[in-house]
Protein backbone atom coordinates (compact mmCIF):
# COMPACT_ATOMS: atom_id res chain seq x y z
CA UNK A 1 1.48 -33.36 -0.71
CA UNK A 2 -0.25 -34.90 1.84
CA UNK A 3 1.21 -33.83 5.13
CA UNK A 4 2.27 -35.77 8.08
CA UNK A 5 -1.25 -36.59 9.16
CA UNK A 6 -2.51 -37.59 5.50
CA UNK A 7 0.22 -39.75 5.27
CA UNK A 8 -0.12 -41.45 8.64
CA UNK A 9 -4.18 -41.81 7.34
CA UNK A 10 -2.57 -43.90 4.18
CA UNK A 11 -0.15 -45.90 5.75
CA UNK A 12 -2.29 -46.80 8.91
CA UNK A 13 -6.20 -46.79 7.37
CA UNK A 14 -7.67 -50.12 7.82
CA UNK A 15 -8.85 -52.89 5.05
CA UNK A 16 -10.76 -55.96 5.61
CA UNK A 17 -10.88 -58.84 2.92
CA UNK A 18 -14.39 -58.21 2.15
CA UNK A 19 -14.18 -54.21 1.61
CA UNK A 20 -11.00 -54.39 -0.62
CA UNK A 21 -12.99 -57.15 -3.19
CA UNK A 22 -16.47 -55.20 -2.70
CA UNK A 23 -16.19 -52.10 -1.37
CA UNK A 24 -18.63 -53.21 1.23
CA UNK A 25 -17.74 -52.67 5.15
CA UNK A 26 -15.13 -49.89 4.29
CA UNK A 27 -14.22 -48.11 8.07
CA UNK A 28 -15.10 -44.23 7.62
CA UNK A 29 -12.24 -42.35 9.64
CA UNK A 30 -13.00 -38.81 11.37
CA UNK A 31 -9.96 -36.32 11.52
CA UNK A 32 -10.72 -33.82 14.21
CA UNK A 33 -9.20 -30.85 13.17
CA UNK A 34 -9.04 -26.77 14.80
CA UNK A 35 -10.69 -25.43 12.67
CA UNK A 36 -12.45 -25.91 9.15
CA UNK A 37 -12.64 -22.71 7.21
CA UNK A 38 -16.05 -21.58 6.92
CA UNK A 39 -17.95 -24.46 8.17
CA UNK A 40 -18.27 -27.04 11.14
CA UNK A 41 -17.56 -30.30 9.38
CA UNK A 42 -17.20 -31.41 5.53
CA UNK A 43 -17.10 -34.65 3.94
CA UNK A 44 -15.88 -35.34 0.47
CA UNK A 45 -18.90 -37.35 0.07
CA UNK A 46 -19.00 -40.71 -0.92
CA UNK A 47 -16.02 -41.38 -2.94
CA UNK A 48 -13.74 -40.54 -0.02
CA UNK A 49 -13.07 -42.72 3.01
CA UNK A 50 -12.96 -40.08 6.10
CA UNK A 51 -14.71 -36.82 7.12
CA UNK A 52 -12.92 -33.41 9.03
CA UNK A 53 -14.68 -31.71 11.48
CA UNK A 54 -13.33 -28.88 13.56
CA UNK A 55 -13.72 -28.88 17.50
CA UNK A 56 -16.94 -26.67 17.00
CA UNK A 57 -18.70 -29.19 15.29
CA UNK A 58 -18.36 -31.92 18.30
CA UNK A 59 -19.49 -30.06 21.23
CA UNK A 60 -21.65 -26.54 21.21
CA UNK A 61 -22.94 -24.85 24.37
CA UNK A 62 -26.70 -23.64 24.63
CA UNK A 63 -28.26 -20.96 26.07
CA UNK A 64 -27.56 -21.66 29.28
CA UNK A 65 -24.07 -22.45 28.97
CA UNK A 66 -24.42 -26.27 28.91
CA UNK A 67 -22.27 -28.32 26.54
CA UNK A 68 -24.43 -30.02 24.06
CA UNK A 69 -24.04 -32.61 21.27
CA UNK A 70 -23.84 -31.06 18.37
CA UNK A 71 -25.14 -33.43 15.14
CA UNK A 72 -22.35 -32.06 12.76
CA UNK A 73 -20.71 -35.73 13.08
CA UNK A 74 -23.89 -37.40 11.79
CA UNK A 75 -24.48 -35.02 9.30
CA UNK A 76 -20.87 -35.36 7.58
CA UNK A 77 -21.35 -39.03 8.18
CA UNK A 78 -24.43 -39.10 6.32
CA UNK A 79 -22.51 -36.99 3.44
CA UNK A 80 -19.98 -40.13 3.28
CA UNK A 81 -22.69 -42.47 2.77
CA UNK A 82 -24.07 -40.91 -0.44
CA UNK A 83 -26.54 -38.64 1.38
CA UNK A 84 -27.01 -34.70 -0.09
CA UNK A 85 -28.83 -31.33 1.35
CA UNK A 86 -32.64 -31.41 2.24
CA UNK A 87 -34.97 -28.14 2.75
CA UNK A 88 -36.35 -29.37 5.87
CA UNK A 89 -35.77 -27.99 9.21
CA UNK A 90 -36.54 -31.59 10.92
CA UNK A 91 -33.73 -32.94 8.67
CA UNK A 92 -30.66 -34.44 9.66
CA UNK A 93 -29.05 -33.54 6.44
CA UNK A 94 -30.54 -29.46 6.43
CA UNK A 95 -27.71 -27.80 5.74
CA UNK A 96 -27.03 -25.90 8.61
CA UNK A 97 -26.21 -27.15 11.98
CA UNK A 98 -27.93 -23.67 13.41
CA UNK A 99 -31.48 -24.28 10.90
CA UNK A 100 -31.56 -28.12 12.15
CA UNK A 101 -34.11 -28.87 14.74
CA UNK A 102 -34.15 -32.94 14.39
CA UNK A 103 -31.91 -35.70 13.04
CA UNK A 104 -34.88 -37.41 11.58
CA UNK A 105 -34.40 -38.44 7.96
CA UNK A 106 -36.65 -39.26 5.54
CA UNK A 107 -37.35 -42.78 3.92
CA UNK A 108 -35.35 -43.06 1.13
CA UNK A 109 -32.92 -41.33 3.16
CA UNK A 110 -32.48 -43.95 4.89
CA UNK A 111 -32.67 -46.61 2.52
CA UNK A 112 -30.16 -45.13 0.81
CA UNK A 113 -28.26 -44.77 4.20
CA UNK A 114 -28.01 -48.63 4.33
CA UNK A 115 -26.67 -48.76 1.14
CA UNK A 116 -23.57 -47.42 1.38
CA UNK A 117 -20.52 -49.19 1.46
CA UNK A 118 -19.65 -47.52 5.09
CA UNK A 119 -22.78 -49.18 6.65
CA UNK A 120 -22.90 -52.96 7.49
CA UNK A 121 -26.33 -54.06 8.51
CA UNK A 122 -26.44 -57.35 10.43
């Protein structure tokens, strides 16, 4: 059902004290996969406990051949933490990589960022 990889995930995923009772704290894994059908990275939002992304989604080159960061990680991360799709281009969460010029979000964006149980502010 799960595979060998899903099943190491359940057997070795971590748990503290304080996100089994409240949810809050809960570690966020990243599988790093070939390749994603369709897409760069996906996230089963927030009711799941990891994000895939495919090697395309870490590293991209520009125009003149440099490697670059791509923000694919932040953007699936930000789907795991309750975030959804915005119109703007200056938009972390614009929904594609190739249309995003900025990982700014907006203010309730990132209220709601803070809120999640993935995020532990100190």
């Amino acid at each position: 059902m799960f595979g060998e990889a899903g099943w190491y995930y359940i057997v070795n995923r971590t748990y503290s004290a304080l996100s089994v009772f409240t949810g809050y704290g809960t570690p966020l894994t990243v599988f790093i996969v070939m390749d994603v059908r369709g897409k760069e990275g996906c996230s089963m939002g927030p009711l799941a406990n990891y994000i895939t992304l495919d090697l395309d989604g870490l590293i991209k080159r520009n125009s003149s051949g440099a490697n670059v960061t791509d923000t694919t990680m932040v953007h699936e991360v930000g789907h795991a933490c309750g975030l959804w799709h915005h119109d703007s281009r200056n938009n972390l969460m614009k929904d594609s990589s190739n249309e995003r010029d900025d990982t700014k979000l907006t203010r309730f964006q990132r209220a709601f960022f803070r809120n999640s149980k993935h995020v532990t502010v100190l």
